[in-house]
N, C-alpha and C. Protein backbone atom coordinates (compact mmCIF):
# COMPACT_ATOMS: atom_id res chain seq x y z
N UNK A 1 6.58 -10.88 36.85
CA UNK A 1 6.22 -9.53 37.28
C UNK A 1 5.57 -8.81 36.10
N UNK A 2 4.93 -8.17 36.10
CA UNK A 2 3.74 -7.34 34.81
C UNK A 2 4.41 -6.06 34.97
N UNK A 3 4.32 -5.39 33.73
CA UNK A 3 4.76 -4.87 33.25
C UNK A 3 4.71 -3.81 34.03
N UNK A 4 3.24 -3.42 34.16
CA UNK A 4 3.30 -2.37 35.18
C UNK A 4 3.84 -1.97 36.33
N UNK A 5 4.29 -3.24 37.16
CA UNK A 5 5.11 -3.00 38.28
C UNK A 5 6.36 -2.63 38.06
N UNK A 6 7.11 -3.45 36.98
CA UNK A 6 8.04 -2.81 36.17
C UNK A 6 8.18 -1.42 36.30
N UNK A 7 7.60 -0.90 35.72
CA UNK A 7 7.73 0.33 34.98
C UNK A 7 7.49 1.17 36.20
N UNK A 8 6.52 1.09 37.13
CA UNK A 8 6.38 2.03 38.94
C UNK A 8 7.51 1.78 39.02
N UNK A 9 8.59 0.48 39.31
CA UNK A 9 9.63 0.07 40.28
C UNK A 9 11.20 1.42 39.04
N UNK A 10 10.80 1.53 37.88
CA UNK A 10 11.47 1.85 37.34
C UNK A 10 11.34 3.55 37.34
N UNK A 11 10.64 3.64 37.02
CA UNK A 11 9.57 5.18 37.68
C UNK A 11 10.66 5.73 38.71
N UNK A 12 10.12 5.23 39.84
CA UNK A 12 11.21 5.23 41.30
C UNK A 12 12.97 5.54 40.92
N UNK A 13 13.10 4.21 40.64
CA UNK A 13 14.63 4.62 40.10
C UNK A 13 14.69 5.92 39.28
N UNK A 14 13.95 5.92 38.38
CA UNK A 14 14.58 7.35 37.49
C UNK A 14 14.26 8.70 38.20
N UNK A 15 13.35 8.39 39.32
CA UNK A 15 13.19 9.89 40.22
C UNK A 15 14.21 9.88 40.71
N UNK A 16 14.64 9.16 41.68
CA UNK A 16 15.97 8.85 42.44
C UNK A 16 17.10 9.19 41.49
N UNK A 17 17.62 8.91 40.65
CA UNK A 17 18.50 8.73 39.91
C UNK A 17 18.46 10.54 39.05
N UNK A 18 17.16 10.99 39.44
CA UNK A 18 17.46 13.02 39.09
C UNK A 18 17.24 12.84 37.36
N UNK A 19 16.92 11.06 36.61
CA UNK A 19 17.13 11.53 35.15
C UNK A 19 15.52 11.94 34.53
N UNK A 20 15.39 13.08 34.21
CA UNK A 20 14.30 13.17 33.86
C UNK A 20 13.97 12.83 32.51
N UNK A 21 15.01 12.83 31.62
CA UNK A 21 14.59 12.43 30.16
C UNK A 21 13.79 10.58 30.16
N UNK A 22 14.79 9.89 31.28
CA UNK A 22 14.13 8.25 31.36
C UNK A 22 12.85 8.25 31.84
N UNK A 23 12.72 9.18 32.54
CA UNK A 23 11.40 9.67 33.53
C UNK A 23 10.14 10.07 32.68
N UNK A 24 10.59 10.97 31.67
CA UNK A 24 9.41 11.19 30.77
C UNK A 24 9.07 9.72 30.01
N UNK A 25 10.29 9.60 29.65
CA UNK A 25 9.38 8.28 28.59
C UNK A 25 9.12 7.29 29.47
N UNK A 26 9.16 7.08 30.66
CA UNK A 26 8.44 5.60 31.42
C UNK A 26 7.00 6.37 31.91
N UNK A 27 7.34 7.52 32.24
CA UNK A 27 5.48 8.09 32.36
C UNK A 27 4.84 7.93 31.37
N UNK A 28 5.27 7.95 30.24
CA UNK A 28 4.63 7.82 29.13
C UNK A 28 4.12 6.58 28.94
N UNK A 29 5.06 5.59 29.41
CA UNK A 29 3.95 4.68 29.28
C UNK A 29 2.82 3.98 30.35
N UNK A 30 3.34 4.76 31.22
CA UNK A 30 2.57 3.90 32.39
C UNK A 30 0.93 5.06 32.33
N UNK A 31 1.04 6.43 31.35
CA UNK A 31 0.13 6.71 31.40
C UNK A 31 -0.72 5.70 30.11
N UNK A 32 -0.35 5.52 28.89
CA UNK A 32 -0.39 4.62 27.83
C UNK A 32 -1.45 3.70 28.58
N UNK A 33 -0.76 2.96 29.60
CA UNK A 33 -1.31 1.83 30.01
C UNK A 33 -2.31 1.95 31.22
N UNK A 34 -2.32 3.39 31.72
CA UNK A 34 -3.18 3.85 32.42
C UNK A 34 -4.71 3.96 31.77
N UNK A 35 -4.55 4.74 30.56
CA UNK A 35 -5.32 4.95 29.62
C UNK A 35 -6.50 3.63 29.21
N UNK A 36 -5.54 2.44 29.03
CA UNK A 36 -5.97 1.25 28.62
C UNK A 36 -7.27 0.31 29.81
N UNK A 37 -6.28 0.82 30.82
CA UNK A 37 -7.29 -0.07 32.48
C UNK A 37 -8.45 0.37 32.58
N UNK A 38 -8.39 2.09 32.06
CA UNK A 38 -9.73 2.74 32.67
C UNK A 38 -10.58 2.92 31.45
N UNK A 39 -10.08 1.85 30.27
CA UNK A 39 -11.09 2.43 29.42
C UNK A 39 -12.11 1.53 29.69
N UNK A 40 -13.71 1.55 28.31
CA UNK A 40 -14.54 1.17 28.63
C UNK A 40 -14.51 -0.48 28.25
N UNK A 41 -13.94 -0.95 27.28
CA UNK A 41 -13.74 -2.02 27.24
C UNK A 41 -12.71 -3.06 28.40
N UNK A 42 -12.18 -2.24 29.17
CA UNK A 42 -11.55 -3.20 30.18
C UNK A 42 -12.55 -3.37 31.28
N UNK A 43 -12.74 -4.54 31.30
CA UNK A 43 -13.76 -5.37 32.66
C UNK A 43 -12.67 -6.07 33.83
N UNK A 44 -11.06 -5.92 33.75
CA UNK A 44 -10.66 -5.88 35.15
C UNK A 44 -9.47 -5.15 34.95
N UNK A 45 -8.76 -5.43 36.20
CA UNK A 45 -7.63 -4.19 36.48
C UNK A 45 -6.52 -4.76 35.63
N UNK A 46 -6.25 -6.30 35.24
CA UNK A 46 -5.15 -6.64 34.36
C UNK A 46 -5.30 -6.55 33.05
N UNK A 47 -4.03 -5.97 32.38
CA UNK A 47 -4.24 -5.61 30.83
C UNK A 47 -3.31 -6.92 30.71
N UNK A 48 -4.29 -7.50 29.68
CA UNK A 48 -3.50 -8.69 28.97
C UNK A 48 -1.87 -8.49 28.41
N UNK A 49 -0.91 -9.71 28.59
CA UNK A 49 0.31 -9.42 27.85
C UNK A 49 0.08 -8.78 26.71
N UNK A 50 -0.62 -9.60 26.05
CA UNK A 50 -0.81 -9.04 23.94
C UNK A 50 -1.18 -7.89 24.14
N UNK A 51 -1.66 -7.02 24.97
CA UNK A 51 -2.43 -5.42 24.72
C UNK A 51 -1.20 -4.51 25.49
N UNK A 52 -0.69 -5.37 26.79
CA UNK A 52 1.08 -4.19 26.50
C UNK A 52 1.65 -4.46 25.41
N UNK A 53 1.90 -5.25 24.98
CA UNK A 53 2.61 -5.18 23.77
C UNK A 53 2.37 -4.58 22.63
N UNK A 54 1.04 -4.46 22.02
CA UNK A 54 0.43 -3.77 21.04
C UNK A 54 0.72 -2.05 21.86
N UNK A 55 0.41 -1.75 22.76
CA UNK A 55 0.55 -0.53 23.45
C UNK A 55 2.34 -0.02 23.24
N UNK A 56 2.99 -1.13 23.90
CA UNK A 56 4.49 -0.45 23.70
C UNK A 56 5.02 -0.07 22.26
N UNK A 57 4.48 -1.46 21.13
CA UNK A 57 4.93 -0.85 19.63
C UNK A 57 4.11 0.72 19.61
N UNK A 58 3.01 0.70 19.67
CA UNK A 58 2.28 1.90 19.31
C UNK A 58 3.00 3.20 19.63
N UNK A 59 3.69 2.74 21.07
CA UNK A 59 3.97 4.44 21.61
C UNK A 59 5.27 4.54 21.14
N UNK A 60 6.30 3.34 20.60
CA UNK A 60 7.26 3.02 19.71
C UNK A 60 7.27 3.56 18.27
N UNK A 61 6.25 3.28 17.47
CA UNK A 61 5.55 3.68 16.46
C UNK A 61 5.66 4.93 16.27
N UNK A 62 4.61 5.56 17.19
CA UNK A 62 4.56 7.37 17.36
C UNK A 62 6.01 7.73 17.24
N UNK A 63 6.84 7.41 18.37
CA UNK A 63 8.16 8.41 18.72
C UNK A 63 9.02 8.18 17.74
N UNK A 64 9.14 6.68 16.38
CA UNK A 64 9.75 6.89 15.46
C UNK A 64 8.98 8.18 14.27
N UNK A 65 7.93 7.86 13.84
CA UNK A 65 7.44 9.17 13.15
C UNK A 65 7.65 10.23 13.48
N UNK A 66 7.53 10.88 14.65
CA UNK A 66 7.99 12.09 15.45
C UNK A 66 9.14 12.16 15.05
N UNK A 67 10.04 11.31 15.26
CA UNK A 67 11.73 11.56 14.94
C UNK A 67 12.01 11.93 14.01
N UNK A 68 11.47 11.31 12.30
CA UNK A 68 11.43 11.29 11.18
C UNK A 68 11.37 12.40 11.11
N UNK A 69 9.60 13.09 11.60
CA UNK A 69 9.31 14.76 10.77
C UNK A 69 10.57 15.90 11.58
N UNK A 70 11.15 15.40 12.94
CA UNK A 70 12.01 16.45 13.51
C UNK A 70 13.27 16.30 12.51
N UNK A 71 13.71 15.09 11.90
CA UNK A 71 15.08 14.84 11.15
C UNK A 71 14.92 15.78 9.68
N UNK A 72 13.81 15.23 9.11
CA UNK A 72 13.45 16.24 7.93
C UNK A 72 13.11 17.57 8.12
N UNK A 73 12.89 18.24 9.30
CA UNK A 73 13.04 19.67 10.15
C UNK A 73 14.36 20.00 10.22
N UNK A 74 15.48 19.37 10.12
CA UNK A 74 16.52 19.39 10.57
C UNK A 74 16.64 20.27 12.24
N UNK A 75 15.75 19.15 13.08
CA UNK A 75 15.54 19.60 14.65
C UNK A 75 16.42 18.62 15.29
N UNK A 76 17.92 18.19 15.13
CA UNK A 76 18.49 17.41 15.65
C UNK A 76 18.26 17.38 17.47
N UNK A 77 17.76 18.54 18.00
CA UNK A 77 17.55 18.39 19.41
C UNK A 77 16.17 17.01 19.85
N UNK A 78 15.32 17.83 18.84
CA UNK A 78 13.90 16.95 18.78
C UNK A 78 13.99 15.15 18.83
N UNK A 79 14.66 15.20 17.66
CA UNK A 79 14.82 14.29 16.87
C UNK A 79 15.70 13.57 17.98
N UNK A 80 17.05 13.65 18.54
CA UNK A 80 17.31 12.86 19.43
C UNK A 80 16.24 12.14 20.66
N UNK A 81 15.66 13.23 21.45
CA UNK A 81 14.82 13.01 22.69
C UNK A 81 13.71 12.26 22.23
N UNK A 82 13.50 12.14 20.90
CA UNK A 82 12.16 11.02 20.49
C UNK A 82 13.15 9.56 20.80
N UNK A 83 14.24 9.74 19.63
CA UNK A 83 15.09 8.35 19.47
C UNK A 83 15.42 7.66 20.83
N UNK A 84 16.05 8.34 21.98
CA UNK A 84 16.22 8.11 23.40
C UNK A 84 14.69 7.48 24.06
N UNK A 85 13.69 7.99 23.74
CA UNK A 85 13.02 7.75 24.55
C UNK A 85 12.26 6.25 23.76
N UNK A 86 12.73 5.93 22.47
CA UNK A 86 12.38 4.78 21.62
C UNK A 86 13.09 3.63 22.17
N UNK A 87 14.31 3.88 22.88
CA UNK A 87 15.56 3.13 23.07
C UNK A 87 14.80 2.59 24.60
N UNK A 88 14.71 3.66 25.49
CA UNK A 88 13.82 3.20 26.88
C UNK A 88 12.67 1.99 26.90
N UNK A 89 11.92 2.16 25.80
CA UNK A 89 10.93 2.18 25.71
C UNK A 89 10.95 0.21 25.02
N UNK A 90 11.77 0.19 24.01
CA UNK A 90 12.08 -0.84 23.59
C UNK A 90 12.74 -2.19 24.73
N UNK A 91 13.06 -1.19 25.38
CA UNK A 91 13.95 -2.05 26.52
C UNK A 91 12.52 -2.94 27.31
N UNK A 92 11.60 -2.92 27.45
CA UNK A 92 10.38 -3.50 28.04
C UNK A 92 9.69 -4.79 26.80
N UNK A 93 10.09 -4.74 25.85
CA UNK A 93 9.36 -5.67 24.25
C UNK A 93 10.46 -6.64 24.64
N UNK A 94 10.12 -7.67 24.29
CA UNK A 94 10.82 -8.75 23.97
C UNK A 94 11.92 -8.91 23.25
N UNK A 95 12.76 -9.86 22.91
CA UNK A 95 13.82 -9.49 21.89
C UNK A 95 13.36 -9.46 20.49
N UNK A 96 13.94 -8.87 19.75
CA UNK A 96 13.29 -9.03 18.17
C UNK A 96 13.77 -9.72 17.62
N UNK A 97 13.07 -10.58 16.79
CA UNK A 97 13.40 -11.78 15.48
C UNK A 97 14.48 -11.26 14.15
N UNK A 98 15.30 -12.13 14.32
CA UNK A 98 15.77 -11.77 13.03
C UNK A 98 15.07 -12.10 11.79
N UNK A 99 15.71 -11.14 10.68
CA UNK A 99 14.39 -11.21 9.54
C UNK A 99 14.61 -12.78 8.97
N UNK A 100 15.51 -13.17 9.04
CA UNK A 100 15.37 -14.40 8.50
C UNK A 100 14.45 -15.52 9.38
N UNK A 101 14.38 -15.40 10.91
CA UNK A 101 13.40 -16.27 12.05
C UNK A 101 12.44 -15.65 11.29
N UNK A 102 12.08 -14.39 11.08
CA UNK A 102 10.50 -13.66 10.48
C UNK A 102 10.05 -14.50 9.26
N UNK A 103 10.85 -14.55 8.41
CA UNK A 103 10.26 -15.32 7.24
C UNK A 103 9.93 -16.17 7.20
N UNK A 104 10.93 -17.27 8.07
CA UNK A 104 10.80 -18.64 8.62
C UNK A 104 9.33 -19.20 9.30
N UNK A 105 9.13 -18.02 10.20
CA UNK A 105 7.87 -18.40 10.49
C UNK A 105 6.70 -18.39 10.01
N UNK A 106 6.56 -16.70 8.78
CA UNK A 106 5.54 -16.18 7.92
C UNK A 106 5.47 -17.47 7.11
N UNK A 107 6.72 -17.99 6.35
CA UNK A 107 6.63 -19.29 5.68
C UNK A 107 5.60 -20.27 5.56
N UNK A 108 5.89 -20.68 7.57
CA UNK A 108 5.09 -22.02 8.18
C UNK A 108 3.56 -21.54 7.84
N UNK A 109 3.10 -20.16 8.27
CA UNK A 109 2.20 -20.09 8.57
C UNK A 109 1.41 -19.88 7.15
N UNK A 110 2.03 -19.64 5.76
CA UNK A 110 1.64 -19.82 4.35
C UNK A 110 1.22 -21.22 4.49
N UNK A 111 2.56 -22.06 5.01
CA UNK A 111 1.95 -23.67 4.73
C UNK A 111 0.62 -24.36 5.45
N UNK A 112 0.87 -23.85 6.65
CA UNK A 112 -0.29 -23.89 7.49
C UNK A 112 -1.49 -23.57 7.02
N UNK A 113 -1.60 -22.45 6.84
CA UNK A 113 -2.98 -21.88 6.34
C UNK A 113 -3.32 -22.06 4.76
N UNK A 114 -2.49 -22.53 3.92
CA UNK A 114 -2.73 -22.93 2.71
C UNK A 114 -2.98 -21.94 1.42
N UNK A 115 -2.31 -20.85 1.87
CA UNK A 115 -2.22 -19.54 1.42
C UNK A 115 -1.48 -19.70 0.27
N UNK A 116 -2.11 -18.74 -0.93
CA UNK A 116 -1.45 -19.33 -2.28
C UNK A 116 -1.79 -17.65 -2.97
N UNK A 117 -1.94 -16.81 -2.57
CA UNK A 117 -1.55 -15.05 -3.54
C UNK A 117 -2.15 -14.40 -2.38
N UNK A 118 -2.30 -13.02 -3.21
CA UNK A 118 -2.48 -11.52 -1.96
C UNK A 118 -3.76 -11.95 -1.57
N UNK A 119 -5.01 -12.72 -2.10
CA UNK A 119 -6.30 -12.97 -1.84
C UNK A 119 -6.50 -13.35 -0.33
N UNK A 120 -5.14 -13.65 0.04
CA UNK A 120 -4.85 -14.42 1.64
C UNK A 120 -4.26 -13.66 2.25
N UNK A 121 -3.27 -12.39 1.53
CA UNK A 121 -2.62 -12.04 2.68
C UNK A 121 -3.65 -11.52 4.24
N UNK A 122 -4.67 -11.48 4.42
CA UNK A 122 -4.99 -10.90 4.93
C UNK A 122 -5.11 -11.99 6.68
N UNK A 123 -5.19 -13.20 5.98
CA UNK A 123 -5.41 -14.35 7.02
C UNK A 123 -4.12 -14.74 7.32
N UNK A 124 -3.06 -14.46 6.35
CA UNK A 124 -1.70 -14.75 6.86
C UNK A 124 -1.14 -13.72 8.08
N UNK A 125 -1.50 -12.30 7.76
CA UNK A 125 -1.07 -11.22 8.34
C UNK A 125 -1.77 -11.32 9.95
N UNK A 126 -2.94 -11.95 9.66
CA UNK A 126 -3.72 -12.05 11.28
C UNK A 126 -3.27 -12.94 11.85
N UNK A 127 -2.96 -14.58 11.78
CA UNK A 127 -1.97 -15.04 12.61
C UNK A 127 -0.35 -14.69 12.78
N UNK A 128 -0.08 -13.89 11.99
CA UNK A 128 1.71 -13.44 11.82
C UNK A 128 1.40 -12.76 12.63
N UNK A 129 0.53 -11.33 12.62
CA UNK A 129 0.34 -10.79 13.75
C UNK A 129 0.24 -11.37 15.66
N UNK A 130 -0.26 -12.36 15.52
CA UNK A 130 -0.38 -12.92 16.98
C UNK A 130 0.67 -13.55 17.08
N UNK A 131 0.81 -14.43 16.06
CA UNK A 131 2.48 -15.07 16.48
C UNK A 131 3.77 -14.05 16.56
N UNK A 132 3.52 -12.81 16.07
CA UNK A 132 4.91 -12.56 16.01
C UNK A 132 4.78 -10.91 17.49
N UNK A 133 3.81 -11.01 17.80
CA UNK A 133 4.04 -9.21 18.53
C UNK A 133 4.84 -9.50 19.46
N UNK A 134 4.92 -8.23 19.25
CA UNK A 134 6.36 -7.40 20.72
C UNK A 134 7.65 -8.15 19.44
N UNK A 135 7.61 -9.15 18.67
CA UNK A 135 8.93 -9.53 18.15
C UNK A 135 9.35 -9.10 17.06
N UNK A 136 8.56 -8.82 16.27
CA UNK A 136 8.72 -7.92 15.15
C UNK A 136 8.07 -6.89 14.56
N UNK A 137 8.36 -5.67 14.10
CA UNK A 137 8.05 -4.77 13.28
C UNK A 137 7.06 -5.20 12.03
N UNK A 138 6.06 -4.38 12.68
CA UNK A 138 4.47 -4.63 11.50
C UNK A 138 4.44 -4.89 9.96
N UNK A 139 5.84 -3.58 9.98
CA UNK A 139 6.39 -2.97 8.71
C UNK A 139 7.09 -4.35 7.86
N UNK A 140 7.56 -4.86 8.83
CA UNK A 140 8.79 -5.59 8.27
C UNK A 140 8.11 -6.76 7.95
N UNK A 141 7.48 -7.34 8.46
CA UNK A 141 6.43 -8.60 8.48
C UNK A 141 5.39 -8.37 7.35
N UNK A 142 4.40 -7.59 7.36
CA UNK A 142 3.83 -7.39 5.77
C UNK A 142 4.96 -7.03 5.01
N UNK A 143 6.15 -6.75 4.59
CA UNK A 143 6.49 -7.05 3.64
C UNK A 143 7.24 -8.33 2.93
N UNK A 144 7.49 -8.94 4.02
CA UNK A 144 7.32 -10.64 3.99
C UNK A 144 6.47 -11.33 3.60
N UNK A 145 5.51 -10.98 4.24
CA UNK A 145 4.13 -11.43 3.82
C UNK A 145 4.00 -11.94 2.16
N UNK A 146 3.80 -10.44 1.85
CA UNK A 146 3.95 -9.82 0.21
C UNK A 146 5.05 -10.53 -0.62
N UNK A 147 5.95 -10.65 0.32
CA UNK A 147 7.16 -11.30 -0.80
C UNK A 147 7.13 -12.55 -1.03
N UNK A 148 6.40 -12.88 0.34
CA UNK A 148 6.35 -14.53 -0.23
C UNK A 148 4.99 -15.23 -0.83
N UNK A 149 3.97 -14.33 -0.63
CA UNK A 149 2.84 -14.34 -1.34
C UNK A 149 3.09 -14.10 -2.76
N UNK A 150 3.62 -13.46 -3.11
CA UNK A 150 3.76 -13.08 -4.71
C UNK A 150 4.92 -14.08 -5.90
N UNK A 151 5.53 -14.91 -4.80
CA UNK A 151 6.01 -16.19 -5.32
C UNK A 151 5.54 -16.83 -6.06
């Protein structure tokens, strides 16, 4: 089932169910991904797996920064309704890698690609990137990268 039906079939439930806080953040993404169908680069109505996924970290992304500047506001109201709606939102990504599976793989893909200082990180980071989305944090992965590049 694609994501999008998901998220209508879930839509539904959270009208039904009166919760509007789950309600905002699944509109949020189904507008996200609304956004994506009708842009100019999409030539049909299906958005590839890899582009929800890049879409869900993104709107993941945002609502942690948001949280951050409301926490250093000391806007604990703010700052929750971002975190809640990070928690919704996560629930659609895949499971995440532990950092040690992360390294494990960044590893292979040093050996693979024959990567030997930062001159590479850049070809390491572009297949880590495809191998690893929806599973791990961007953040967390370039700094793997880096750590094991600088070996």
């Amino acid at each position: 089932m694609s994501l999008e039906i998901t998220i209508n079939n879930d839509i539904k439930s959270a009208m039904l169910a009166k919760d509007k806080d789950k309600l905002e953040a699944l509109r949020a993404v189904k507008a996200a991904l609304l956004l994506i169908k009708t842009g100019k680069d999409t030539a049909t109505t299906e958005i590839p797996a890899e582009v929800e996924l890049q879409t869900l970290q993104k709107l993941i992304k945002q609502r942690k920064e948001a949280a951050e500047m409301y926490k250093s506001q000391n806007r604990k109201d703010l700052f929750d309704i971002e975190m809640f709606q990070v928690s919704i939102i996560e629930k659609y990504l895949p499971e995440q890698l532990s950092e040690e599976e992360i390294k494990t793989i960044i590893q292979q893909i040093i050996t693979e690609t024959g990567a030997i200082g930062m001159k590479d990180m850049g070809k390491v980071m572009g297949l880590a990137g495809k191998q690893l989305i929806g599973k791990a944090d961007n953040k967390i992965v370039a700094a793997f990268v880096k750590e094991l590049l600088a070996i």
